[in-house]
PDB file of N, CA and C in Angstrom:
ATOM      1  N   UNK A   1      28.805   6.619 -48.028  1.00  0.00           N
ATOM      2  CA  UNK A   1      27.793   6.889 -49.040  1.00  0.00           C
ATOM      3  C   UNK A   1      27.592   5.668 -49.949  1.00  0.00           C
ATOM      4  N   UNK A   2      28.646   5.143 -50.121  1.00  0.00           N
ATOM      5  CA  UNK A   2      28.406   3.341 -50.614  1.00  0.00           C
ATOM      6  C   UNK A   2      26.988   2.798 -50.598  1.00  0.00           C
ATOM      7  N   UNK A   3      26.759   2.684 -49.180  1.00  0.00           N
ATOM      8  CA  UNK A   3      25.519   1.985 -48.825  1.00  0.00           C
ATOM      9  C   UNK A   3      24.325   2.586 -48.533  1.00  0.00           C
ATOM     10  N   UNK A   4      24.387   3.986 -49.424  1.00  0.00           N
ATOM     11  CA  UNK A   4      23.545   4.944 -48.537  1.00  0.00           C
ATOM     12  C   UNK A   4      22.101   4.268 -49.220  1.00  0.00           C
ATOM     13  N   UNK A   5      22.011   3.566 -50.284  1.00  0.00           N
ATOM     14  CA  UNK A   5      20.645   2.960 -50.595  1.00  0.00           C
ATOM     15  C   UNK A   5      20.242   2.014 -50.255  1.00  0.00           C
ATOM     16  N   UNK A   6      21.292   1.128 -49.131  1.00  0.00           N
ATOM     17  CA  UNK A   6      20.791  -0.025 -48.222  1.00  0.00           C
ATOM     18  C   UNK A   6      20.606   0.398 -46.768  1.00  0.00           C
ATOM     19  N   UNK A   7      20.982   1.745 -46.473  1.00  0.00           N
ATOM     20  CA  UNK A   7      20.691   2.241 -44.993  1.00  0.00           C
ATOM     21  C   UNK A   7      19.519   3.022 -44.915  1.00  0.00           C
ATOM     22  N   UNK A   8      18.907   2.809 -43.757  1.00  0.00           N
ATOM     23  CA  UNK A   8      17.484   4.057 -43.851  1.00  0.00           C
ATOM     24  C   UNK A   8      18.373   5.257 -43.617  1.00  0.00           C
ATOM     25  N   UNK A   9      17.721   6.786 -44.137  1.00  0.00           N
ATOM     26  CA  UNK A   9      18.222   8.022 -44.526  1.00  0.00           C
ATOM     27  C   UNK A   9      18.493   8.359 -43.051  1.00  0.00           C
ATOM     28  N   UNK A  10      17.769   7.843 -41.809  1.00  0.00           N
ATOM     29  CA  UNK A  10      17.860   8.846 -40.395  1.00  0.00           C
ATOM     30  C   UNK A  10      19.471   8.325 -39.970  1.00  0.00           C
ATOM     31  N   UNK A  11      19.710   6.938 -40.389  1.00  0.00           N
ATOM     32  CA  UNK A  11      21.090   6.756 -40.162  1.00  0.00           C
ATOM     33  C   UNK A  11      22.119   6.991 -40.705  1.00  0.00           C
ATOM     34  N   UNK A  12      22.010   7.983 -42.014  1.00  0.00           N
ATOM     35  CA  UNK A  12      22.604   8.303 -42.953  1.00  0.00           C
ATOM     36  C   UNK A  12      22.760   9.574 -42.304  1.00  0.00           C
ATOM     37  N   UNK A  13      21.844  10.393 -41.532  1.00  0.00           N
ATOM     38  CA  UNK A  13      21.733  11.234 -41.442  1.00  0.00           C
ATOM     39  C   UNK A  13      22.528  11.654 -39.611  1.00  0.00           C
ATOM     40  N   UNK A  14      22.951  10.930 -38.960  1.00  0.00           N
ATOM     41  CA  UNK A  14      22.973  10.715 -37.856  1.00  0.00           C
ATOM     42  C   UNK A  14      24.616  11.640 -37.594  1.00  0.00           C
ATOM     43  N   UNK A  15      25.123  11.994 -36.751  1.00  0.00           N
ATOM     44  CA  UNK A  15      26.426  12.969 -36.539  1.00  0.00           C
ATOM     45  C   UNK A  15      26.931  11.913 -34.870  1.00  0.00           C
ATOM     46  N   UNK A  16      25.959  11.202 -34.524  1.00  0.00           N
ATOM     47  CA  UNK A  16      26.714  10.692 -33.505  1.00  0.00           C
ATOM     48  C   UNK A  16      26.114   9.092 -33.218  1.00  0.00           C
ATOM     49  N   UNK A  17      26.805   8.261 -32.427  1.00  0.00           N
ATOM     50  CA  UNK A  17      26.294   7.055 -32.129  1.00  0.00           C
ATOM     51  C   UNK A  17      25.079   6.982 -30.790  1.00  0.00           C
ATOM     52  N   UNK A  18      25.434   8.275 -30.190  1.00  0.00           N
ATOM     53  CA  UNK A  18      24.345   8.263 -28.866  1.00  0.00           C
ATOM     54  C   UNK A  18      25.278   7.653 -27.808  1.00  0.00           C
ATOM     55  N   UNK A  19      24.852   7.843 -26.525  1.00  0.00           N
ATOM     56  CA  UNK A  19      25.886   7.416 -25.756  1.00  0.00           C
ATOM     57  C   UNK A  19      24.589   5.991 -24.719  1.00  0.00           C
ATOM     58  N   UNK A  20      25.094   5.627 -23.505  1.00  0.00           N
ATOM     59  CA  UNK A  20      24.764   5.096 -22.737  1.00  0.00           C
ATOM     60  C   UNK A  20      23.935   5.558 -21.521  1.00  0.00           C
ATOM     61  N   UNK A  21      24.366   7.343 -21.175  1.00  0.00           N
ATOM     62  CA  UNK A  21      23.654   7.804 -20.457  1.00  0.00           C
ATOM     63  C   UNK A  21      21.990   8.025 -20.698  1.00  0.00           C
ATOM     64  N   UNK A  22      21.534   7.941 -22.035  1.00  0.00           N
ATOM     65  CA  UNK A  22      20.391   7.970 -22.152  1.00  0.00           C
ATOM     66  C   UNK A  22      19.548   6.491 -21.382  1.00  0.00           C
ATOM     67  N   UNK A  23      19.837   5.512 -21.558  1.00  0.00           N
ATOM     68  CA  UNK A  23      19.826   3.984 -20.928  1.00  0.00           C
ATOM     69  C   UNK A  23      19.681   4.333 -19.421  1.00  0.00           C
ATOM     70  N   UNK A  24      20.986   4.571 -19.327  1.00  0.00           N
ATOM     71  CA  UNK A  24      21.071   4.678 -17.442  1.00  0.00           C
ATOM     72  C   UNK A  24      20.102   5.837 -16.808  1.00  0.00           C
ATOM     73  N   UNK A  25      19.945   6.856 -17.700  1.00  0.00           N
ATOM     74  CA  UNK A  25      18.821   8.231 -16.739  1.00  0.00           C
ATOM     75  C   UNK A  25      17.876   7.110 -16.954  1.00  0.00           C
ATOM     76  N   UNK A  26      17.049   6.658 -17.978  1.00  0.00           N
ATOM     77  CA  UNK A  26      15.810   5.884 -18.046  1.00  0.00           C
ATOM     78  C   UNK A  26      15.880   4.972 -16.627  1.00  0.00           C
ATOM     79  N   UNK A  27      16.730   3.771 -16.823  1.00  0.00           N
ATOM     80  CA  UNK A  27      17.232   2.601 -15.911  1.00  0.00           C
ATOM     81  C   UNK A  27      16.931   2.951 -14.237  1.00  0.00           C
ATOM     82  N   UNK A  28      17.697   4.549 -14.390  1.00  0.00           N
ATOM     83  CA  UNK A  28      17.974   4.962 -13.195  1.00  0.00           C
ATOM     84  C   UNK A  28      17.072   5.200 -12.498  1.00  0.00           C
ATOM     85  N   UNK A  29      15.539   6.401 -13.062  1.00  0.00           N
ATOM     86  CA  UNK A  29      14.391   6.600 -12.815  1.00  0.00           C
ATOM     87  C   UNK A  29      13.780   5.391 -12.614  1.00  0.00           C
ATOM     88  N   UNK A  30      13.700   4.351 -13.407  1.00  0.00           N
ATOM     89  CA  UNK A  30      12.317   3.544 -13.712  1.00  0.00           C
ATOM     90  C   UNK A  30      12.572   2.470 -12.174  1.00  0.00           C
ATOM     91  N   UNK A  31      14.000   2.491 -11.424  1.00  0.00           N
ATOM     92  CA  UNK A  31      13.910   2.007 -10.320  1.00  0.00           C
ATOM     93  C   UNK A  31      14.647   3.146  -9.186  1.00  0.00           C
ATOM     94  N   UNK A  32      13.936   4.016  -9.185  1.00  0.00           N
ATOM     95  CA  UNK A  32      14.135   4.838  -8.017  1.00  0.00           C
ATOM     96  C   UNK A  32      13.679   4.887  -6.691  1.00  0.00           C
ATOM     97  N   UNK A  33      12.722   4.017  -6.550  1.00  0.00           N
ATOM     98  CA  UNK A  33      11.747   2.940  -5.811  1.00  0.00           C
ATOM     99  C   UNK A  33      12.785   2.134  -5.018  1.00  0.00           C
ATOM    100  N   UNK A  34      13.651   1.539  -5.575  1.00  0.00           N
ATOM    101  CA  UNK A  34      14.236   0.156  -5.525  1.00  0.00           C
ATOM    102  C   UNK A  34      15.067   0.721  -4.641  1.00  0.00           C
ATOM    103  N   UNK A  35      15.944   1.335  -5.096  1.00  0.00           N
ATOM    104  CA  UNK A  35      17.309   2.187  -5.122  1.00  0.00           C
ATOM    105  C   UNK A  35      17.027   3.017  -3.314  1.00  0.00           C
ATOM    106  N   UNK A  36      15.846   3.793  -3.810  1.00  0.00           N
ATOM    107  CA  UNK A  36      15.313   4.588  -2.099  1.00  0.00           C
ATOM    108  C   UNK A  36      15.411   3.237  -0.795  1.00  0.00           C
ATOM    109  N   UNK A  37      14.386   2.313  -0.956  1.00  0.00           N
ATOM    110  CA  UNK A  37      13.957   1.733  -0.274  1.00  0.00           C
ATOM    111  C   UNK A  37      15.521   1.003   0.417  1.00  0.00           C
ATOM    112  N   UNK A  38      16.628   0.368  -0.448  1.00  0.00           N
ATOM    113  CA  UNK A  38      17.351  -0.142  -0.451  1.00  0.00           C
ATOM    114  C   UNK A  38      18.599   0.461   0.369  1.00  0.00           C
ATOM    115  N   UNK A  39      18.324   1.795   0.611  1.00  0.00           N
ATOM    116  CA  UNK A  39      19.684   2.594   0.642  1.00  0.00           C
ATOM    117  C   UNK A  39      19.067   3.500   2.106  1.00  0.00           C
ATOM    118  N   UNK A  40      17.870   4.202   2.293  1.00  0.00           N
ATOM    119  CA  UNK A  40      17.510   4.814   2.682  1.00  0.00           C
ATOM    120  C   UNK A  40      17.021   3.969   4.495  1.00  0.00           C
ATOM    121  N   UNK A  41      16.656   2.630   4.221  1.00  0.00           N
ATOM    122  CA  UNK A  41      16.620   1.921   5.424  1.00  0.00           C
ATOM    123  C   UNK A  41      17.702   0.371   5.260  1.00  0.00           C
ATOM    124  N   UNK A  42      18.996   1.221   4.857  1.00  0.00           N
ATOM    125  CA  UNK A  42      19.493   0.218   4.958  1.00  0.00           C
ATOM    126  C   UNK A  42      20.778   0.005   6.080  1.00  0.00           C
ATOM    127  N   UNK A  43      21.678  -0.876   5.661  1.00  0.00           N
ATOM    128  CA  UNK A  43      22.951  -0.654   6.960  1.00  0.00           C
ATOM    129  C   UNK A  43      23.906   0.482   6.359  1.00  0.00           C
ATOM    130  N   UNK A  44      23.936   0.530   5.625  1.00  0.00           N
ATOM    131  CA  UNK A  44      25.057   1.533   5.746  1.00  0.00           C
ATOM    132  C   UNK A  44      24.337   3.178   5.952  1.00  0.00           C
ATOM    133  N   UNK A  45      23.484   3.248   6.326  1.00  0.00           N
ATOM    134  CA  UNK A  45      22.402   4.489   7.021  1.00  0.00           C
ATOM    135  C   UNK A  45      22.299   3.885   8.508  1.00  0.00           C
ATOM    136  N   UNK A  46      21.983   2.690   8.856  1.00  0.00           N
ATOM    137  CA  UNK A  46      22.091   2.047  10.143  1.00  0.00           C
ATOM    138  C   UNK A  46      23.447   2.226  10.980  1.00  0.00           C
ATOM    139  N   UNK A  47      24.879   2.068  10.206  1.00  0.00           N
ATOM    140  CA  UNK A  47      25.652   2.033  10.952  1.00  0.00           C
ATOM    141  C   UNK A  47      26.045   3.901  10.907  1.00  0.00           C
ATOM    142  N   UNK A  48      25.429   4.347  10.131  1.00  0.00           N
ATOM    143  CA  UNK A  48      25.682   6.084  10.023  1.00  0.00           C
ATOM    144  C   UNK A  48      26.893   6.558   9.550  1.00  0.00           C
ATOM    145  N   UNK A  49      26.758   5.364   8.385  1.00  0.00           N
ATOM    146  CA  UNK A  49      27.991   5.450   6.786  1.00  0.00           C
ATOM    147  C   UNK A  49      27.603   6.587   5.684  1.00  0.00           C
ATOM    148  N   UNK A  50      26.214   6.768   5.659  1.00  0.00           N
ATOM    149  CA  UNK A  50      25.887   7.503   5.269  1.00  0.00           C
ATOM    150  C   UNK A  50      24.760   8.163   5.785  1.00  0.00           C
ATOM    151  N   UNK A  51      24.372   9.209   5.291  1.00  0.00           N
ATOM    152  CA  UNK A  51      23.313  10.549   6.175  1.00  0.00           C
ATOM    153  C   UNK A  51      22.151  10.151   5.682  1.00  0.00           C
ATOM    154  N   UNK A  52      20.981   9.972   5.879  1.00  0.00           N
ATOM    155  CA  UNK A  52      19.748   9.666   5.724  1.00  0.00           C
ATOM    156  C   UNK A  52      19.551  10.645   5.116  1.00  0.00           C
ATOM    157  N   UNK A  53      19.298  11.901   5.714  1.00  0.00           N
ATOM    158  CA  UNK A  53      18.533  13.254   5.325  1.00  0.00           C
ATOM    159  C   UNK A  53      19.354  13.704   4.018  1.00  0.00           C
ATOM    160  N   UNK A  54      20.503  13.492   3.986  1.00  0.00           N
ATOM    161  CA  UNK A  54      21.371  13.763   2.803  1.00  0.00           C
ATOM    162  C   UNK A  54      20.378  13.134   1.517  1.00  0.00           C
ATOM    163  N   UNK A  55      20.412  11.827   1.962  1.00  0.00           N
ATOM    164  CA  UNK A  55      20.569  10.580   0.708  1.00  0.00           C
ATOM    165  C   UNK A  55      19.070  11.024   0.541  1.00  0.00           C
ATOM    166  N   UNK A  56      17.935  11.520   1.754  1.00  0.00           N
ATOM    167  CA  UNK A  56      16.842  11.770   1.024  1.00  0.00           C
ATOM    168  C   UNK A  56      16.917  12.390  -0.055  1.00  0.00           C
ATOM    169  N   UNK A  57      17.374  14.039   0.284  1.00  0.00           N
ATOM    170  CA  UNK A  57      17.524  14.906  -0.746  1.00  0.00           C
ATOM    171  C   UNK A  57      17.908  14.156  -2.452  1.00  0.00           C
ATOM    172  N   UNK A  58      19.025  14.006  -2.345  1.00  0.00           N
ATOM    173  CA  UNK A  58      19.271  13.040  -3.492  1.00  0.00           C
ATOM    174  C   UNK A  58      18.893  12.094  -4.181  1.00  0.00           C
ATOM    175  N   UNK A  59      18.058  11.439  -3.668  1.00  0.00           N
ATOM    176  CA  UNK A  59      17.162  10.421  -4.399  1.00  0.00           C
ATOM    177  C   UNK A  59      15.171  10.953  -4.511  1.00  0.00           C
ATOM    178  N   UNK A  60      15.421  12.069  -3.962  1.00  0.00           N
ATOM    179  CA  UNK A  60      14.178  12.653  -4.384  1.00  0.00           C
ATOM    180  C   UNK A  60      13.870  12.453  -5.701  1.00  0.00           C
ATOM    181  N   UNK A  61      12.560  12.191  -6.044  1.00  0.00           N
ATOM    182  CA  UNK A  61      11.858  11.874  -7.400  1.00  0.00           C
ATOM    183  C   UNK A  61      12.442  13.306  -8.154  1.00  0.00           C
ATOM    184  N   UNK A  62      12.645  14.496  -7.471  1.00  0.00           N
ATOM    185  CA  UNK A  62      12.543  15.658  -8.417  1.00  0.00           C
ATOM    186  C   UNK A  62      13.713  16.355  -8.746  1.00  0.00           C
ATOM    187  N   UNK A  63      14.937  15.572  -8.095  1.00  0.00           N
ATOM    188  CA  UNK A  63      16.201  15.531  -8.205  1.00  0.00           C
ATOM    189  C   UNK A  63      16.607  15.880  -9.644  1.00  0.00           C
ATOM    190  N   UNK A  64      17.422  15.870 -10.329  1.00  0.00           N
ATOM    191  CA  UNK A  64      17.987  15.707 -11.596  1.00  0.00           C
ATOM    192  C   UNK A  64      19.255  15.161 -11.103  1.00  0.00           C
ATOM    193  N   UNK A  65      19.660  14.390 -11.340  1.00  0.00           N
ATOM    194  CA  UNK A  65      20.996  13.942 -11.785  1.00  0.00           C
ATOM    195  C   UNK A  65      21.776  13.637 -12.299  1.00  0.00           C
ATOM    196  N   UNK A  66      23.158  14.317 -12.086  1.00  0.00           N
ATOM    197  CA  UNK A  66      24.344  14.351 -12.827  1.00  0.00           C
ATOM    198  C   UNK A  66      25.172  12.802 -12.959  1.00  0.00           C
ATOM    199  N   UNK A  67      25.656  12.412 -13.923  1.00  0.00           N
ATOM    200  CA  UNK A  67      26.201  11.385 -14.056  1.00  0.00           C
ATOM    201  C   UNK A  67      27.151  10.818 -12.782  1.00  0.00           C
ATOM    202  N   UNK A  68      28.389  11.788 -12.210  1.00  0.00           N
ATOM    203  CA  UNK A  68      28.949  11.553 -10.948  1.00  0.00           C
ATOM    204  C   UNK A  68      28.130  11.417  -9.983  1.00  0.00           C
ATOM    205  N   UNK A  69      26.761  12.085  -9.935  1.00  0.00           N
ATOM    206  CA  UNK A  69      26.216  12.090  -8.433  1.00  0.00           C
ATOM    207  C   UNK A  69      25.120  10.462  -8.538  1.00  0.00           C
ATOM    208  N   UNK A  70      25.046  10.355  -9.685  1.00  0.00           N
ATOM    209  CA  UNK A  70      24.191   8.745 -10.352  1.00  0.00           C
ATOM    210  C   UNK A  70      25.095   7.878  -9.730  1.00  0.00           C
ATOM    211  N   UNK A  71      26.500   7.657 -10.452  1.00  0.00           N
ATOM    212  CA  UNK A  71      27.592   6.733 -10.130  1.00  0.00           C
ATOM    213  C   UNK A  71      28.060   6.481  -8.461  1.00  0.00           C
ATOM    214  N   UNK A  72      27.633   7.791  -7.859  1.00  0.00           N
ATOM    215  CA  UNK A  72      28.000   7.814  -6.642  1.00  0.00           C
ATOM    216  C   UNK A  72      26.996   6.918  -5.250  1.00  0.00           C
ATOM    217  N   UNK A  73      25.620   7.206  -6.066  1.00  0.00           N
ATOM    218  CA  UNK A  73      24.267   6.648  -5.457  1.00  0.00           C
ATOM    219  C   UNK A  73      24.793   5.088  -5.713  1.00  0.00           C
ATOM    220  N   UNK A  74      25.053   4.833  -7.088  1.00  0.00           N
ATOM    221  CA  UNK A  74      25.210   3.371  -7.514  1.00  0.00           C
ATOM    222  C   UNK A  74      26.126   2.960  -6.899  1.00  0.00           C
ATOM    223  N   UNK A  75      27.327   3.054  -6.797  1.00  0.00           N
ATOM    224  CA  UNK A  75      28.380   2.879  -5.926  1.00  0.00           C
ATOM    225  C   UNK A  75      27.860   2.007  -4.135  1.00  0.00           C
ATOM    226  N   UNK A  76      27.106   3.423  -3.670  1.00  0.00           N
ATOM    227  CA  UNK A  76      26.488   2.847  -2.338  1.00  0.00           C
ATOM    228  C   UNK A  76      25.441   1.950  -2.806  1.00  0.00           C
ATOM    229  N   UNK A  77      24.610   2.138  -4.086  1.00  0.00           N
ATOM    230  CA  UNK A  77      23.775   0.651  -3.528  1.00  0.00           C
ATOM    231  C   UNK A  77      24.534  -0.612  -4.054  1.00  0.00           C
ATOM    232  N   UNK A  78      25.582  -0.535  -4.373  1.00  0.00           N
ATOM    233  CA  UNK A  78      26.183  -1.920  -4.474  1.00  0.00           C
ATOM    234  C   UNK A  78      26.688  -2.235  -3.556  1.00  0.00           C
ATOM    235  N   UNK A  79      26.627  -1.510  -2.645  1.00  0.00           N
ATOM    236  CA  UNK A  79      27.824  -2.128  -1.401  1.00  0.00           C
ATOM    237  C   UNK A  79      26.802  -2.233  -0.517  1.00  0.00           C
ATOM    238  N   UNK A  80      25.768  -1.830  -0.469  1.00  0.00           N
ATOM    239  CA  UNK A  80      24.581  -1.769   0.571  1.00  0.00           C
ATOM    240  C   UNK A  80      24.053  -3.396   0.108  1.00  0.00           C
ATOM    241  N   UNK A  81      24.380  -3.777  -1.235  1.00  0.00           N
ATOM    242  CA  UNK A  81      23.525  -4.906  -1.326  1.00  0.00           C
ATOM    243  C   UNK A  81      24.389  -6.339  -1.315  1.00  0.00           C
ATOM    244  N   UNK A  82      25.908  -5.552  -1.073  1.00  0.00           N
ATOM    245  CA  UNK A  82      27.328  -6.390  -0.533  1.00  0.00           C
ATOM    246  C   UNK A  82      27.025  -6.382   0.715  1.00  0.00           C
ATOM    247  N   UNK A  83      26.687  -5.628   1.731  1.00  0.00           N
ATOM    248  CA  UNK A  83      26.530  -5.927   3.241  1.00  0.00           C
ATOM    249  C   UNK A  83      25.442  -6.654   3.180  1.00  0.00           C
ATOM    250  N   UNK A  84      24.541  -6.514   2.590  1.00  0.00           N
ATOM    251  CA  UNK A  84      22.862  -7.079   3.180  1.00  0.00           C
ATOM    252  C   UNK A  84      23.282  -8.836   2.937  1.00  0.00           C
ATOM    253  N   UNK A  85      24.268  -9.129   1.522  1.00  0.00           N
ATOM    254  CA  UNK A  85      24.551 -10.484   1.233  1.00  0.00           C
ATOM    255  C   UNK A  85      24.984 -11.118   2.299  1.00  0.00           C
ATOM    256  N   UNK A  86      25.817 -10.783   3.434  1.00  0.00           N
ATOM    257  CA  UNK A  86      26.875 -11.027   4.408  1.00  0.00           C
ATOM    258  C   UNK A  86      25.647 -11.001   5.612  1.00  0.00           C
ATOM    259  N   UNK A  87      24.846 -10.179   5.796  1.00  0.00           N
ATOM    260  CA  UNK A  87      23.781 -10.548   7.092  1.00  0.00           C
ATOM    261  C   UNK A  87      23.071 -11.959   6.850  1.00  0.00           C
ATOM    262  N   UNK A  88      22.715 -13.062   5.981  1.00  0.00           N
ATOM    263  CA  UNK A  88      22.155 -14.077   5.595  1.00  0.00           C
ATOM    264  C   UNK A  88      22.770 -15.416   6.705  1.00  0.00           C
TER     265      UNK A  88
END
């Protein structure tokens, strides 16, 4: 309350800092494009590491996703974009 006349009132007023997941759902959507294209015709669907028809379902635009099932997508496209480095 010290500084409450050098802070604007909404931050005075605030009960939490907000987390990161708001960032990553945005992040996550705004390249779901990227993420499909990348994963969906990639090698680790080529070598039948993972299920196509699965990974459709899941990266459907109308999906909602849960933070584990986000981390889990992310997971494979990092390693999908660790193999693709190694085909060069």
């Amino acid at each position: 309350m010290a500084f409450s006349h050098d802070v604007p009132a909404q931050i005075i007023r605030r009960e939490s800092k907000g987390s990161v997941n708001t960032h990553l759902d945005r992040a996550f959507a705004e390249n779901i494009a990227f993420i499909r294209a990348h994963l969906l015709d990639g090698i680790l669907v080529r070598k039948k590491l993972l299920n196509r028809s699965n990974l459709e379902k899941a990266l459907s635009q109308n999906c909602l996703h849960t933070d584990a099932e986000r981390l889990k997508i992310l997971c494979h496209l990092s390693t999908e974009i660790w193999l693709r480095s190694w085909e060069k």
